[in-house]
C-alpha atoms as a PDB file:
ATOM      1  CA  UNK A   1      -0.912  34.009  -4.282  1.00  0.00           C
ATOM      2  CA  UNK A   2      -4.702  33.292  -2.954  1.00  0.00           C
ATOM      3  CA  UNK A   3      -5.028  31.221  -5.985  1.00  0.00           C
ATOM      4  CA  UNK A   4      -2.031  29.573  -6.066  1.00  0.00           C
ATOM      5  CA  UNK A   5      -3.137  28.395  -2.301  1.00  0.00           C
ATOM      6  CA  UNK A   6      -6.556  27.412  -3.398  1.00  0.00           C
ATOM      7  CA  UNK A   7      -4.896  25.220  -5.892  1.00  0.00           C
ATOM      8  CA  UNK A   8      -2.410  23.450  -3.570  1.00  0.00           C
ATOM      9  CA  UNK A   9      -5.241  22.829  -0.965  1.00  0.00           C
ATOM     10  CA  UNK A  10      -7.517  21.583  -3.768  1.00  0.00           C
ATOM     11  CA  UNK A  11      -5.061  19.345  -5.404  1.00  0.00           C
ATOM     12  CA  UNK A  12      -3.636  17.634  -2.160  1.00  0.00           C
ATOM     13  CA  UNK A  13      -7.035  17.299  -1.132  1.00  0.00           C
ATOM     14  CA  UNK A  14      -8.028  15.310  -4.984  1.00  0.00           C
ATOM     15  CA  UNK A  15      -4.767  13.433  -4.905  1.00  0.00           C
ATOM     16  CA  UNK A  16      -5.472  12.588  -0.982  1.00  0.00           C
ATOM     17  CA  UNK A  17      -9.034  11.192  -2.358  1.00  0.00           C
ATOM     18  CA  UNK A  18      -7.557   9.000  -5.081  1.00  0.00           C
ATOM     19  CA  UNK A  19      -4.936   7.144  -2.810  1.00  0.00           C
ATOM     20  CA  UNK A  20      -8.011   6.843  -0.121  1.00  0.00           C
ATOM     21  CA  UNK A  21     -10.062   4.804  -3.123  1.00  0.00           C
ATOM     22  CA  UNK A  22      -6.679   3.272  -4.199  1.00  0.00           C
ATOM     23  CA  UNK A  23      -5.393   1.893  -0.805  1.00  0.00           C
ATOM     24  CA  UNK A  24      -8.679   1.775   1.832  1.00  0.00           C
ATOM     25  CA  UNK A  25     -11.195   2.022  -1.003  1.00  0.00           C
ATOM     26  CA  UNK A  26     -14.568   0.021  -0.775  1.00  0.00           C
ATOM     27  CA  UNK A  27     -13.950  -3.523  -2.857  1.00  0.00           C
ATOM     28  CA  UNK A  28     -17.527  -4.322  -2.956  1.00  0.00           C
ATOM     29  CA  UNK A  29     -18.886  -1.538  -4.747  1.00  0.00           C
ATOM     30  CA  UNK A  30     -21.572  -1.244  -2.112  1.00  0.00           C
ATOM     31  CA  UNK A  31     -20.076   2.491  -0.855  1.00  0.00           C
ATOM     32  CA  UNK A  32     -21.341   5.607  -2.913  1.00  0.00           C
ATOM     33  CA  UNK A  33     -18.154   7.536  -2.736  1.00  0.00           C
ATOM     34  CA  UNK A  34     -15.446   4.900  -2.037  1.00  0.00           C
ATOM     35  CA  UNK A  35     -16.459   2.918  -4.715  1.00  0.00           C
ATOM     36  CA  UNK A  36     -15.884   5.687  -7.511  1.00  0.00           C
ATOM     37  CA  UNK A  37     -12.666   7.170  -7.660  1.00  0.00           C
ATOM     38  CA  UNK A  38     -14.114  10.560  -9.209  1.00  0.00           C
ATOM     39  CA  UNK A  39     -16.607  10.605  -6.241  1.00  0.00           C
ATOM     40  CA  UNK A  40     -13.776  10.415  -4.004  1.00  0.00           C
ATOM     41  CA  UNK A  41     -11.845  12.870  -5.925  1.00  0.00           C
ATOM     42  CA  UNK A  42     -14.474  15.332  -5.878  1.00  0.00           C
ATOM     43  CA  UNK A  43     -14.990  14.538  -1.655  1.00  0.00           C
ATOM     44  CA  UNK A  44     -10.975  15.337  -1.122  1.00  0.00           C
ATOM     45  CA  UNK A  45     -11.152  18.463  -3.200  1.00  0.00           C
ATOM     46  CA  UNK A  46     -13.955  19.887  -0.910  1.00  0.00           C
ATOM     47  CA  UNK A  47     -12.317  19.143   1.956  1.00  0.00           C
ATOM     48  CA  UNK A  48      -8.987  20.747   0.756  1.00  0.00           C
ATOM     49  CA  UNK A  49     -11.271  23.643  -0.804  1.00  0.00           C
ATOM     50  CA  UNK A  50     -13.016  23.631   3.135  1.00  0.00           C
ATOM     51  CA  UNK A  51      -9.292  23.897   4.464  1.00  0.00           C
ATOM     52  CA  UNK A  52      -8.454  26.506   2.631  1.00  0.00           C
ATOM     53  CA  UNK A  53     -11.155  28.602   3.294  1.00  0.00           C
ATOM     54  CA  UNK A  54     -11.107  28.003   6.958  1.00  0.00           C
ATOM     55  CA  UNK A  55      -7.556  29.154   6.900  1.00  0.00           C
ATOM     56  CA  UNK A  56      -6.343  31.310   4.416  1.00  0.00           C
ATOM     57  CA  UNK A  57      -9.964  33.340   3.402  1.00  0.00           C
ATOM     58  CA  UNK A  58      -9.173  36.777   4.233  1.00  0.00           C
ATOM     59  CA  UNK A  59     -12.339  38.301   3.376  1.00  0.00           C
ATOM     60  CA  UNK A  60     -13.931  37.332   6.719  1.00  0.00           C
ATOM     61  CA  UNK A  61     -11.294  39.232   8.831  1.00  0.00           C
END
């Protein structure tokens, strides 16, 4: 089950980077992470990985 969370949190977070770059994305190619769409993949995962261990980690309790 803890993986199956850590993949949910993870993947929401990628997909939630993509559509950022797709739809608010930086158009200039001036912004390091905006700019790339696997930059702002890899951003969204961490924060859904950074989610998920601020929630659902049990090993700190």
């Amino acid at each position: 089950m803890k993986r199956l969370r850590f993949l949910i949190f993870s993947g929401v977070g990628a997909v939630a980077g993509y559509l950022y770059y797709f739809f608010i994305g930086c158009k200039t190619n001036t912004c390091p992470i905006t700019a790339n769409p696997y930059l702002s993949m890899l951003y969204g995962f961490l924060i859904g990985f950074g989610i998920y261990w601020a929630f659902f980690d049990n090993k700190r309790k």
